[in-house]
Structures are given as structure tokens and as C-alpha cells.
Protein backbone atom coordinates (compact mmCIF):
# COMPACT_ATOMS: atom_id res chain seq x y z
CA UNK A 1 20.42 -28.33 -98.35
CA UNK A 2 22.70 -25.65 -96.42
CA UNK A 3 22.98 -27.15 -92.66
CA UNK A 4 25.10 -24.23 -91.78
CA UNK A 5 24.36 -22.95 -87.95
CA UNK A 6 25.25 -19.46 -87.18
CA UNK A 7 26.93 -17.82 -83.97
CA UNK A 8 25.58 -14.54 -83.63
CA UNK A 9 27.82 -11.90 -81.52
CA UNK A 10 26.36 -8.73 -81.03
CA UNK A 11 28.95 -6.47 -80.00
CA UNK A 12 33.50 -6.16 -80.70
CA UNK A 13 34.41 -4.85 -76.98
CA UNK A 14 36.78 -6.96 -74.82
CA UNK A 15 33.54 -9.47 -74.26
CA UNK A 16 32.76 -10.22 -77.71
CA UNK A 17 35.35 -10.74 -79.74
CA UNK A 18 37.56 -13.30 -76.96
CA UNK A 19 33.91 -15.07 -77.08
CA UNK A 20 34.72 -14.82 -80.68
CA UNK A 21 38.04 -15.64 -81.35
CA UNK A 22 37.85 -18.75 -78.66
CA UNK A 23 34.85 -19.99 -80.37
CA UNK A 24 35.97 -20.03 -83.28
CA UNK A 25 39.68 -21.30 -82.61
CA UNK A 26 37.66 -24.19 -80.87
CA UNK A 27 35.89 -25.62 -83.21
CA UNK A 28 36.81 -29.00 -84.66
CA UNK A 29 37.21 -29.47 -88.76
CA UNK A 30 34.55 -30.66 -89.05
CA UNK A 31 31.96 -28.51 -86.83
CA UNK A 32 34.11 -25.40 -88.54
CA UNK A 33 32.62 -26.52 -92.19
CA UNK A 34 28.86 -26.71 -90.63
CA UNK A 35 29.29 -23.57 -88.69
CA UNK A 36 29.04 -19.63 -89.21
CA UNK A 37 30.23 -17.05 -86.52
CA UNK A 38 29.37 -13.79 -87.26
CA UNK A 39 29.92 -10.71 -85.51
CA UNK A 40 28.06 -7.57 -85.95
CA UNK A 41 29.58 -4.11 -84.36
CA UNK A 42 28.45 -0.30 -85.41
CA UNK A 43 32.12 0.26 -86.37
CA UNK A 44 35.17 -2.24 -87.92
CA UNK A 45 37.21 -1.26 -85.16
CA UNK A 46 38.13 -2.40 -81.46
CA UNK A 47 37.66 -0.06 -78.96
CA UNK A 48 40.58 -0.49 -76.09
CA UNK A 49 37.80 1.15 -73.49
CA UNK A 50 40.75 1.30 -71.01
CA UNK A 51 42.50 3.82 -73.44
CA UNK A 52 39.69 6.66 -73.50
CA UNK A 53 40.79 8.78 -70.71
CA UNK A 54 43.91 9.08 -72.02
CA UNK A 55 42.12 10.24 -75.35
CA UNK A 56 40.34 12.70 -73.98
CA UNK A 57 43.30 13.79 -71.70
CA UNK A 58 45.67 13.81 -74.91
CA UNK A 59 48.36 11.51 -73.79
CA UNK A 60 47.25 8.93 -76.81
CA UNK A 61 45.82 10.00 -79.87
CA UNK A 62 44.27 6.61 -80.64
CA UNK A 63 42.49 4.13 -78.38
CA UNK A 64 41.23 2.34 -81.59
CA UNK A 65 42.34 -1.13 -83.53
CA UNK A 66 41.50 -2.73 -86.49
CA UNK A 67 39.24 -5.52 -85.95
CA UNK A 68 41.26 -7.85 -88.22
CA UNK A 69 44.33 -7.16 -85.56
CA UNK A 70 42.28 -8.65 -83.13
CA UNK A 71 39.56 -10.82 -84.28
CA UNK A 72 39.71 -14.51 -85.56
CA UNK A 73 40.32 -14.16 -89.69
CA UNK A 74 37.69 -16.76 -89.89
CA UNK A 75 34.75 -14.40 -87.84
CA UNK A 76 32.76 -12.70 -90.12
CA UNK A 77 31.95 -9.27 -89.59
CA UNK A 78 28.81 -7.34 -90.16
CA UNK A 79 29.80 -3.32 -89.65
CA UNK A 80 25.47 -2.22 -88.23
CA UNK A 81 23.96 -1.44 -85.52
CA UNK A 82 21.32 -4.59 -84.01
CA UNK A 83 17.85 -2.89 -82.96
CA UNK A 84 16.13 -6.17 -82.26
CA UNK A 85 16.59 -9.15 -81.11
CA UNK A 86 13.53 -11.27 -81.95
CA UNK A 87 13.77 -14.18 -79.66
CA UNK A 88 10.58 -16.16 -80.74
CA UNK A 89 12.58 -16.28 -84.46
CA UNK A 90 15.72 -16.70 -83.26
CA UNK A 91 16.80 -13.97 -85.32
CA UNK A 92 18.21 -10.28 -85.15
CA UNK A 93 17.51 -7.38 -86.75
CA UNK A 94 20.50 -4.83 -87.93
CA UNK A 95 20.27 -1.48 -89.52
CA UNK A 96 23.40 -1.86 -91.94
CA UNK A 97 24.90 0.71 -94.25
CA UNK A 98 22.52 -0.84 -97.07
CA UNK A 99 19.29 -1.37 -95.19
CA UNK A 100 17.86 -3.34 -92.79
CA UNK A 101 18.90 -7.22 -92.49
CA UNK A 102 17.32 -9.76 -90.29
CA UNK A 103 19.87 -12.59 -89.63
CA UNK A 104 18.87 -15.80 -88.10
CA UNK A 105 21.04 -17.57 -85.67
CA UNK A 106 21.32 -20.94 -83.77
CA UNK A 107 23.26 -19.26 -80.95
CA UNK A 108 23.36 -15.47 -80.00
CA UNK A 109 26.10 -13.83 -77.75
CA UNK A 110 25.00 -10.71 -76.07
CA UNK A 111 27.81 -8.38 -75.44
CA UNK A 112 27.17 -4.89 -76.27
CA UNK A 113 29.05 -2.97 -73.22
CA UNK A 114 28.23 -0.16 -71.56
CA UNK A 115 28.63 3.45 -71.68
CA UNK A 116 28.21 6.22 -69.34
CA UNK A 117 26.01 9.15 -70.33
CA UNK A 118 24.96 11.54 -67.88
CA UNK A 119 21.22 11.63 -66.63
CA UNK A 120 20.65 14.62 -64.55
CA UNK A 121 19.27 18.04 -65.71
CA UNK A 122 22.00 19.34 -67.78
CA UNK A 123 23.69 16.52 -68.28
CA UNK A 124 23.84 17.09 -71.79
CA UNK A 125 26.35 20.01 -71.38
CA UNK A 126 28.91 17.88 -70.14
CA UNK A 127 31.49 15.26 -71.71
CA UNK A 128 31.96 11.94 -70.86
CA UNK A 129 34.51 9.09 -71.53
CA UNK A 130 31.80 6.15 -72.06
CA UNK A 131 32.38 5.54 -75.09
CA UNK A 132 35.20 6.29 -77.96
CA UNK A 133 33.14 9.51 -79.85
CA UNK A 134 32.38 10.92 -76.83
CA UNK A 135 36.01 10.23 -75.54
CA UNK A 136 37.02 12.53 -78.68
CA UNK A 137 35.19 15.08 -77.87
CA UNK A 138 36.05 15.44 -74.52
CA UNK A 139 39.64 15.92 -76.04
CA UNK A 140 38.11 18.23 -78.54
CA UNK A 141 36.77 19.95 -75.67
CA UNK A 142 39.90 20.07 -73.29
CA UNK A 143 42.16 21.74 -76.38
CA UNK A 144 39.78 24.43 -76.94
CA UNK A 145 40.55 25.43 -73.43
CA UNK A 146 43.29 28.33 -72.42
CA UNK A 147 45.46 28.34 -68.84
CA UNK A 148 43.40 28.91 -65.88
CA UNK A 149 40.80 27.48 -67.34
CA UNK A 150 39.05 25.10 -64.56
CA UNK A 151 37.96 21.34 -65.53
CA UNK A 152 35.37 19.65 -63.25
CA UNK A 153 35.31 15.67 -63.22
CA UNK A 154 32.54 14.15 -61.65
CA UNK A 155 32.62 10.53 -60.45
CA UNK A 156 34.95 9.48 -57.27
CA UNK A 157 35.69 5.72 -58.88
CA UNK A 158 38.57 4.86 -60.78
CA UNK A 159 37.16 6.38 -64.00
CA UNK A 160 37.06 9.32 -62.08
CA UNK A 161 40.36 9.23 -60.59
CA UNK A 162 42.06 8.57 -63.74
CA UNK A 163 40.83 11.00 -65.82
CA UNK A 164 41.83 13.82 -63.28
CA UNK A 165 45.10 12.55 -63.13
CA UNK A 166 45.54 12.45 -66.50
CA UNK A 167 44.49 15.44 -67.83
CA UNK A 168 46.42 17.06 -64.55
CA UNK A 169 49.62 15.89 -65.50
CA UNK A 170 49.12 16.59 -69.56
CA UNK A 171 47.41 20.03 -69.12
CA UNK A 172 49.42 21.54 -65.31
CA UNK A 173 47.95 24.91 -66.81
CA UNK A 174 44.17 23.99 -65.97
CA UNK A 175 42.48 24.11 -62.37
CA UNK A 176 41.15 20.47 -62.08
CA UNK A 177 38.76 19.80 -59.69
CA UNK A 178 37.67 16.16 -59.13
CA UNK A 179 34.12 15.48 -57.03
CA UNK A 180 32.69 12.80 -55.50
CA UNK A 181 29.25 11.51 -54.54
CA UNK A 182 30.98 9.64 -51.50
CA UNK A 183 34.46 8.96 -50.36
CA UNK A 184 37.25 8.84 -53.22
CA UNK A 185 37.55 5.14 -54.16
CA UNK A 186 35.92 3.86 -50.97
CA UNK A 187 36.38 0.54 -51.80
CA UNK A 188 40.01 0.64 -51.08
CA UNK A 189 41.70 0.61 -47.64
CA UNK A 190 42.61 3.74 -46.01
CA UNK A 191 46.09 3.34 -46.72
CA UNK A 192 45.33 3.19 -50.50
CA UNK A 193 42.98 6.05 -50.46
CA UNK A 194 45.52 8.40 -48.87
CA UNK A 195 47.79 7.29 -51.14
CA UNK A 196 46.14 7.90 -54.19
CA UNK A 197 44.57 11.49 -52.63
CA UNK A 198 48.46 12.89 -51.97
CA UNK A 199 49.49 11.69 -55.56
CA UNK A 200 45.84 13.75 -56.81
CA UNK A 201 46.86 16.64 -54.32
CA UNK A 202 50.73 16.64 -55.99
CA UNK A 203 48.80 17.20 -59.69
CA UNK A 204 47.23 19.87 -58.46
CA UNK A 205 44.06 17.94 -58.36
CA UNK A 206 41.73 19.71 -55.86
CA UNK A 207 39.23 16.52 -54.25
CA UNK A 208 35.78 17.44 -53.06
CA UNK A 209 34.07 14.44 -51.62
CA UNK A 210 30.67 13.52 -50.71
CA UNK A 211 29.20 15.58 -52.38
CA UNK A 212 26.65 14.77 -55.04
CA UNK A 213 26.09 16.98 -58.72
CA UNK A 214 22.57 17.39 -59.21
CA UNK A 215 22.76 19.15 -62.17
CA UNK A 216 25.34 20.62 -64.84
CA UNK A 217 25.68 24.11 -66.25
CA UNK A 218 27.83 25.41 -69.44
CA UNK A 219 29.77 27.35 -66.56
CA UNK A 220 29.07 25.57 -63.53
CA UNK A 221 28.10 22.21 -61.81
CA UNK A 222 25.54 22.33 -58.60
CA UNK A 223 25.99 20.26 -55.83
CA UNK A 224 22.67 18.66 -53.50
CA UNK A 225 23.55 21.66 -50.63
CA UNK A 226 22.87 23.98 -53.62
CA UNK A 227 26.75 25.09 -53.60
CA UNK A 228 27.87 25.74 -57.23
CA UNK A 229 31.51 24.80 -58.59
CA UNK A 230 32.56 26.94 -61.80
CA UNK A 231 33.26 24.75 -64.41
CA UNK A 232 34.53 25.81 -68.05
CA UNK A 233 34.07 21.69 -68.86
CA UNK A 234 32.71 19.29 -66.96
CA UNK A 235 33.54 15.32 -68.12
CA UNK A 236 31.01 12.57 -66.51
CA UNK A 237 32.64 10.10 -65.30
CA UNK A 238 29.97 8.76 -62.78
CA UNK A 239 28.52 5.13 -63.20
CA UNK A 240 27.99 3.10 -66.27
CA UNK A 241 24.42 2.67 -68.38
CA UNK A 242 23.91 0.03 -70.75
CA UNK A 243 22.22 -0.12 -74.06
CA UNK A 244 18.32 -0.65 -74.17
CA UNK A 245 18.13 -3.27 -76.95
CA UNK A 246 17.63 -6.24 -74.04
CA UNK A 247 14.42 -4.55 -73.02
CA UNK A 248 13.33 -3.12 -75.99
CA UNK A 249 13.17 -6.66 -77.34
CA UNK A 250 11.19 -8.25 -74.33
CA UNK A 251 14.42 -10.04 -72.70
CA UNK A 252 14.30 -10.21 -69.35
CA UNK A 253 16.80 -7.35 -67.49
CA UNK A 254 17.38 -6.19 -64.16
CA UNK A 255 16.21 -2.68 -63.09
CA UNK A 256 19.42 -0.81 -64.50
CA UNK A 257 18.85 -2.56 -67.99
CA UNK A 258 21.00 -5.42 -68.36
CA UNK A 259 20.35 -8.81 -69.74
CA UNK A 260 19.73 -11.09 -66.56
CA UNK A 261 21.49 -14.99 -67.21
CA UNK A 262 22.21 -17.58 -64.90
CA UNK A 263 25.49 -18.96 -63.68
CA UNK A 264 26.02 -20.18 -66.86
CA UNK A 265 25.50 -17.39 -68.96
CA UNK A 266 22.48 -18.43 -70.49
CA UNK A 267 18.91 -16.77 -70.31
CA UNK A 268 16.47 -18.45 -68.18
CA UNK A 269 13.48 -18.60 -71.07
CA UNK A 270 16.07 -18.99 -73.84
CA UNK A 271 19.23 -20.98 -73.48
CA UNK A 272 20.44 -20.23 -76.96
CA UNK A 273 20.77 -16.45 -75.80
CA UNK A 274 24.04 -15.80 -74.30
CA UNK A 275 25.41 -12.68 -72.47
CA UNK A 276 28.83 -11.35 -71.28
CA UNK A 277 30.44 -7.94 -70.17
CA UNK A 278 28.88 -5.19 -68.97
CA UNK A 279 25.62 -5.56 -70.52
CA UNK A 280 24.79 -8.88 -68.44
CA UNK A 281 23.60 -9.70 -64.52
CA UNK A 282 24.35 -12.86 -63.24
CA UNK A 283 22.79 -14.62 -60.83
CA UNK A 284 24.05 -16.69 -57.60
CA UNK A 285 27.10 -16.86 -56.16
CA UNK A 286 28.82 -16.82 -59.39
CA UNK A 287 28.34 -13.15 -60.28
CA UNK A 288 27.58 -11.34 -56.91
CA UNK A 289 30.90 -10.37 -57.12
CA UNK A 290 31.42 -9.21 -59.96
CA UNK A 291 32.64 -5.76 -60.90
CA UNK A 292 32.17 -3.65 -64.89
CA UNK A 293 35.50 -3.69 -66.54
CA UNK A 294 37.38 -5.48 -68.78
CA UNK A 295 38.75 -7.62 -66.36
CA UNK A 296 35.57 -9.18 -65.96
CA UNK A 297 34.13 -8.45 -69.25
CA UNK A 298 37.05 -10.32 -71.59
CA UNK A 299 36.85 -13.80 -68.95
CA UNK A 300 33.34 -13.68 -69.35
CA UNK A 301 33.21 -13.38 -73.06
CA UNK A 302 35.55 -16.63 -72.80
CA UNK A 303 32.97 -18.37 -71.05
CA UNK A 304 30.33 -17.83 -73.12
CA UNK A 305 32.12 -19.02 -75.88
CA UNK A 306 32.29 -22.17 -73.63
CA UNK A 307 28.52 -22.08 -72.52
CA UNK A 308 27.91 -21.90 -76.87
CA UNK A 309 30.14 -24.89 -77.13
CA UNK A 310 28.48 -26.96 -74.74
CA UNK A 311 24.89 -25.63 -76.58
CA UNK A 312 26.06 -26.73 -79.61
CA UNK A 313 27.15 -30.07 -78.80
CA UNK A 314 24.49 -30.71 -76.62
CA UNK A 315 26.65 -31.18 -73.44
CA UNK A 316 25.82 -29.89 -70.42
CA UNK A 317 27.23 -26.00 -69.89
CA UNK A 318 29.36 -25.54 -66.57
CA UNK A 319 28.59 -22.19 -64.27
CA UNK A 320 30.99 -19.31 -64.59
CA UNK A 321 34.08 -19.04 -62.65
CA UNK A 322 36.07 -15.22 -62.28
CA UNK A 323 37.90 -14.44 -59.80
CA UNK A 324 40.41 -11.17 -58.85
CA UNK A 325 44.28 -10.82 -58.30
CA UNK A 326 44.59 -7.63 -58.67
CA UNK A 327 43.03 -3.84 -58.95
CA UNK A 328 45.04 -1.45 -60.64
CA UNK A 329 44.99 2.27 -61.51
CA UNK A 330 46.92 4.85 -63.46
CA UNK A 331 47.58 8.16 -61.62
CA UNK A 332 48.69 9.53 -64.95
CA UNK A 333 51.61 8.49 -66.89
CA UNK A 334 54.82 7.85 -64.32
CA UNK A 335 52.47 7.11 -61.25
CA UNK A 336 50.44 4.08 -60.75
CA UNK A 337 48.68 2.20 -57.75
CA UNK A 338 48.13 -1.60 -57.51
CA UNK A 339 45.98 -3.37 -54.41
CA UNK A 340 46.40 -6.61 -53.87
CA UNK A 341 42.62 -7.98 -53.63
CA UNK A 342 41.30 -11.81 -52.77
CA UNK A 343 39.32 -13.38 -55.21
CA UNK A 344 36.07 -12.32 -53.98
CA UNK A 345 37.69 -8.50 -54.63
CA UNK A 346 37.84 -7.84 -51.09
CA UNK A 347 41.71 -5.81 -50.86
CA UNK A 348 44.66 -7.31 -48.82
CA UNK A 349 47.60 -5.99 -47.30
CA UNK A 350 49.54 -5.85 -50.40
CA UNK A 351 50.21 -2.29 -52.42
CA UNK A 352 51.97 -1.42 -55.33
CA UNK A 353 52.69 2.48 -56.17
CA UNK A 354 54.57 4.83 -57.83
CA UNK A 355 56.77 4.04 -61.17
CA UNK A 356 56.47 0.23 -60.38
CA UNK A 357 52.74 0.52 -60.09
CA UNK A 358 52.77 2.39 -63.03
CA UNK A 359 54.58 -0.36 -65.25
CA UNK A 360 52.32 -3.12 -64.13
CA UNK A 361 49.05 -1.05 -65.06
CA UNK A 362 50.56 -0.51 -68.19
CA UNK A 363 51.28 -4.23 -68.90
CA UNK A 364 47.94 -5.05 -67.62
CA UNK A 365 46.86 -2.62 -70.04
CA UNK A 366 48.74 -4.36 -72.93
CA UNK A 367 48.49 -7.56 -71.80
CA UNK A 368 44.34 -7.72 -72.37
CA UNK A 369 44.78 -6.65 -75.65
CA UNK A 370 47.90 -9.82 -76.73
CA UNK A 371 45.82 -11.97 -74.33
CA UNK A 372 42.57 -11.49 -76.88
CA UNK A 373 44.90 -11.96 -79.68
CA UNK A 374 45.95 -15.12 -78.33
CA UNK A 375 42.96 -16.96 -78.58
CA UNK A 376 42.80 -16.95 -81.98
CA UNK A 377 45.34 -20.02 -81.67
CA UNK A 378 45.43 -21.01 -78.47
CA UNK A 379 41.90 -20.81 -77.36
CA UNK A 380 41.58 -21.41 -73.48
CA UNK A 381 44.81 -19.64 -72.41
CA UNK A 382 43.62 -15.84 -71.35
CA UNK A 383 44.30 -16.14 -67.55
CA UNK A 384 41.64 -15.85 -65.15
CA UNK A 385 41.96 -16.16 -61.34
CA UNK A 386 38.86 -18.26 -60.61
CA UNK A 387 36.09 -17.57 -58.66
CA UNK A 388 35.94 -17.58 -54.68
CA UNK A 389 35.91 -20.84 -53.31
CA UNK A 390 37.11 -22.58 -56.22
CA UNK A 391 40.57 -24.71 -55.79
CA UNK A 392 42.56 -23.89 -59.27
CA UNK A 393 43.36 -21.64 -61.95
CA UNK A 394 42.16 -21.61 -65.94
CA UNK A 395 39.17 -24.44 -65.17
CA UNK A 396 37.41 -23.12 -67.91
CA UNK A 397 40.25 -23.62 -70.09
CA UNK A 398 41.20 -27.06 -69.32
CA UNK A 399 36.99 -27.90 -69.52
CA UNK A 400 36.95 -26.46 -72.72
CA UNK A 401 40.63 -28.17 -74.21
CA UNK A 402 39.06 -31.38 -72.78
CA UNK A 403 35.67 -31.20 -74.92
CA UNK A 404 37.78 -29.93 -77.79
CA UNK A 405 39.36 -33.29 -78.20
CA UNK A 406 36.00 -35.35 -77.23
CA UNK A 407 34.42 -33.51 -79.83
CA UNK A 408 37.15 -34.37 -82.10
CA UNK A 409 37.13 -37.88 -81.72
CA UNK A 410 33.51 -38.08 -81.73
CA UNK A 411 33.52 -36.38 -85.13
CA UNK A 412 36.13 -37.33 -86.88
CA UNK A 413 35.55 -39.25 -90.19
């Protein structure tokens, strides 16, 4: 009689395949010849999300990696999209290549990300950088254009910002105009701001703030006043939207859509159902912090491969812990700017700019990627500062090294 239980992951972004690659380095002999993880993605590649702006800008020409670079070699992949989840069957349903399959699980991990489409009239005749084919054809987009040629980027966060910078120091032949609903990264000090606006105002980036697009023209973007901005391409690069399969298949969400879980991950009607990255609210004091991004998506994806763990073992699951160090930002390719921010996000004294803040973006920026890599041995040991309030670092990985070995013992023949 096969006994075989199966990890479902929905999703390959920064989220799902740590959850992945820890889970599966974790597992004890014995639990890994009783146990199936399987992963199921539209495409058998990694996206490095944190590479599309520069894709679009043309200052990479691949933001892309084979999963098998990444991923555990012992993860099995399913290349589909999932358009179900059937929760009452603990089973999933994904339009493959060769038809539709229904695959049951034991566990499922919900990470599918996020993406940022534009939803106001018009939208549809802009770009955006959500997501890696729409990423290409922003760049598509950008090299069809000739000098003089004016670029409007809409969205004042660090998306935003980015971009702009970006394709203003790759392209110093196009007008680049960068607007936003509010003030330009309001969420950093003053000092930072002005910082970041003289680096924007040295690319030639022109900064119109608080002001909010209401809709989007082939040749022009209106503002809420009614003012029009010419625009020969407009990228989107205002806030994130997640994919509808949590509410198309009856799981509770929040009102923008994602999967709501409590502090440990799990959903409230069905424990076995699992969420991380973008795609997931938490509630309590353990995610009314948190930020999208990888740097919360990949430390939550580790969790959850803890919260499985403890699921599967029938040991009680321990409530997330993610914390911040740092925020960082690329102001193209030689600048950079790095606040210094608590755990609970909130920014300190403590900047970082120029060349110098430019390096350590960059190794942040490599570092996620050899940190996800990691865990395919040495599960436990991507670094997370922990959560506000909470004494030390890498709890998580020193809860889930210490059930490793109780598992062990308790298993072994």
C-alpha cells in the first residue's frame, strides 16, 4: 500500500522554493522515503523579481534561472498553472501542458507572489515590471523608442524609484519623468528622501509628486486635477495585486485578495494549508509589520517549511518571527542608498549612499539568491533579523535544527 504523503508548493518565487529546499533538506531518512514534495510553477525557471527593472531598463538581459540551480534535486517539479485549490479534497487542480491533473496533498504551501497590473481606465496601454513577460516587454517597449522620446513611470515607492533611475542612466537620451501619488518614498526620513531626489534630479529624472494618474493614454497619462503629462510609454509601477486563485477557491482572503493565516502561517479552517510571500496576510503582531518583497517573502517561505514540519510530525507549530536590518535601493548602476531601519522597519539614523550603497544593494541582491541555494544543505541558515520584541537571531533555525534531530532519534530504526 503506497503511504507516501505529498508537500504541495504552489508557486517557484523567493517564497516557495526556500520553503522547498528547507523542507526538503530537513527531512530525516526515513520521513524522506514516506514523503513527496512537489512543486508546481507555470514556467521551469526562477524568477529573480528584484532583477526586472533592470530588464526592462536594459542593464541585464536576463533576470531568469534554472530551477535546478536553485531548487532541492530531490523537489519534484510540475511546469502548470494551479486553478483550484479544492480544500474539502485536499487536492489541487493544474492545467499542465498535457491536460488537466488533480493532485492530492497532505500539506499545501501557498506562495504564488504578486504582480502589479494596472487597474485604472487605460491601464492596459501601459507596461509594467510585475512580473518577468511583462518586464520584457517593457524593454521591448523602451528600445523601440528614439532620443527625446519622454518615458512616464508611475508609482513613488522603490519600484518606482528604481526603474527611473535605471532606465535614466541606461537611456540619458529619453525625458524621464517619474510621478507620485504622494511624497517620493515617504517612508524614509527627510534626509533620505532628499538624498535620493538630488541623485533622481542628477539623471535627469524630472519628480512630480502628489499627484495621482487616473487614467493612461497611448500618448499621455492624466492626473486627478485633470492636468495631462505626454507620455510616449508609460511603465506601472504603482502597488502590487495578487493572484485570484485564494478566492476563487473559497479560501478565506483579505479585501486586496490574499490568503489570510495566522501567526503561524496556517489557515484558520484548514491547518494543512500554508501561505508565504506576497500572496499571504498575517495576523497579530507577527505580520503587522510586514512589508511585500523578497526580504520578507524568502524568511517566510522558511517558516512555512517549519510550520509543515511541525504538521507533519504532529508537534506543535511556533508563530512567525521577521524582523528588518536594513532597506536598500539601487539608484541605477554606480549609485545606491541604504537606511538603517529597527526591526519593526521604522528607519534610524544610519545611511548608506553612493558607490558603497551601491555595492551592498548589489550583494543583497546576490546574496538572496546563494542564501536560497544554501538551504538545500544547510537548511535553517538564511539569515533573518527576528521580529520586534524578540531577544535573538535565526530562532527559527535553531527550532527547526532542534526537531531535526528529535525527529531523528525518534525515527530511527
Amino acid at each position: 500500500m503506497n503511504t507516501t504523503r505529498t508537500v504541495a508548493i504552489v508557486g517557484a518565487g523567493y517564497a516557495g522554493v526556500l520553503a522547498a529546499n528547507r523542507l526538503q533538506a530537513s527531512l530525516t531518512e526515513t520521513e524522506r522515503l514516506s514523503m513527496s514534495i512537489v512543486m508546481v510553477n507555470p514556467r521551469a525557471v526562477f524568477i529573480d523579481r528584484i532583477r526586472l527593472h533592470q530588464l526592462a531598463a536594459g542593464t541585464t538581459d536576463a533576470a531568469t534561472i534554472p530551477l535546478d540551480h536553485v531548487l532541492h534535486p530531490d523537489v519534484t517539479v510540475i511546469v502548470g498553472e494551479v486553478t483550484r485549490i479544492l480544500p474539502e479534497r485536499n487536492g489541487i487542480v493544474i492545467d499542465a501542458a498535457k491536460g488537466p491533473i488533480e493532485l492530492p496533498y497532505d500539506v499545501l504551501i501557498y506562495a504564488v507572489g504578486s504582480g502589479a497590473p494596472p487597474s485604472i481606465p487605460g491601464g492596459a496601454s501601459s507596461h509594467s515590471v510585475g512580473t518577468h513577460d511583462e518586464a520584457l516587454m517593457a524593454g521591448a517597449a523602451v528600445r523601440r523608442l528614439v532620443p527625446g522620446n519622454r518615458i512616464v513611470v508611475v508609482g513613488g515607492g522603490a519600484t518606482g524609484v528604481e526603474m527611473a533611475s535605471e532606465l535614466a542612466e541606461e537611456n540619458p537620451q529619453m525625458d524621464i519623468v517619474l510621478v507620485s501619488a504622494g511624497l517620493l518614498l515617504s517612508s524614509l526620513p527627510q534626509r533620505g528622501r532628499k538624498y535620493v531626489k538630488s541623485t533622481l534630479a542628477f539623471l535627469n529624472v524630472q519628480v512630480v509628486e502628489n499627484e495621482r494618474v487616473v487614467h493612461v493614454d497611448m500618448n499621455f497619462v492624466e492626473l486627478e486635477g485633470g492636468r495631462r503629462i505626454r507620455s510616449d510609454l508609460t511603465i506601472w509601477t504603482g502597488s502590487f495585486t495578487v493572484p485570484a486563485l485564494a478566492r476563487a477557491s473559497a479560501l478565506a482572503v483579505d479585501a486586496a485578495g490574499r490568503l489570510l493565516v495566522t501567526e503561524t502561517l496556517q489557515h484558520q479552517a484548514y491547518p494543512n494549508i500554508i501561505g508565504a510571500g506576497d500572496s499571504v496576510s498575517v495576523h497579530g503582531d507577527a505580520g503587522k509589520h510586514l512589508r511585500m518583497g523578497c526580504a520578507v517573502a524568502a524568511p517566510m517561505g522558511g517558516h512555512a517549511a517549519v510550520t509543515a514540519l511541525a504538521y507533519l510530525r504532529c508537534q506543535p507549530p511556533t508563530a512567525l518571527s521577521i524582523g528588518f536590518f536594513i532597506r536598500c535601493l539601487s539608484l541605477g548602476r554606480r549609485n545606491g542608498f541604504v537606511q538603517h531601519v529597527g526591526k519593526d522597519d521604522v528607519p534610524k539614523r544610519v545611511q548608506l549612499s553612493g558607490r558603497a550603497g551601491a555595492w551592498v544593494k548589489e550583494r543583497i541582491c546576490v546574496g538572496v539568491i546563494s542564501g536560497i541555494q544554501k538551504e538545500r544543505t544547510s537548511p535553517g541558515s538564511y539569515w533573518t533579523a527576528p521580529a520586534p520584541g524578540a531577544r535573538t537571531f535565526l530562532r527559527g533555525a535553531r527550532r527547526l535544527n532542534q526537531s531535526r534531530v528529535v525527529a531523528g532519534r525518534k525515527k530511527a530504526p
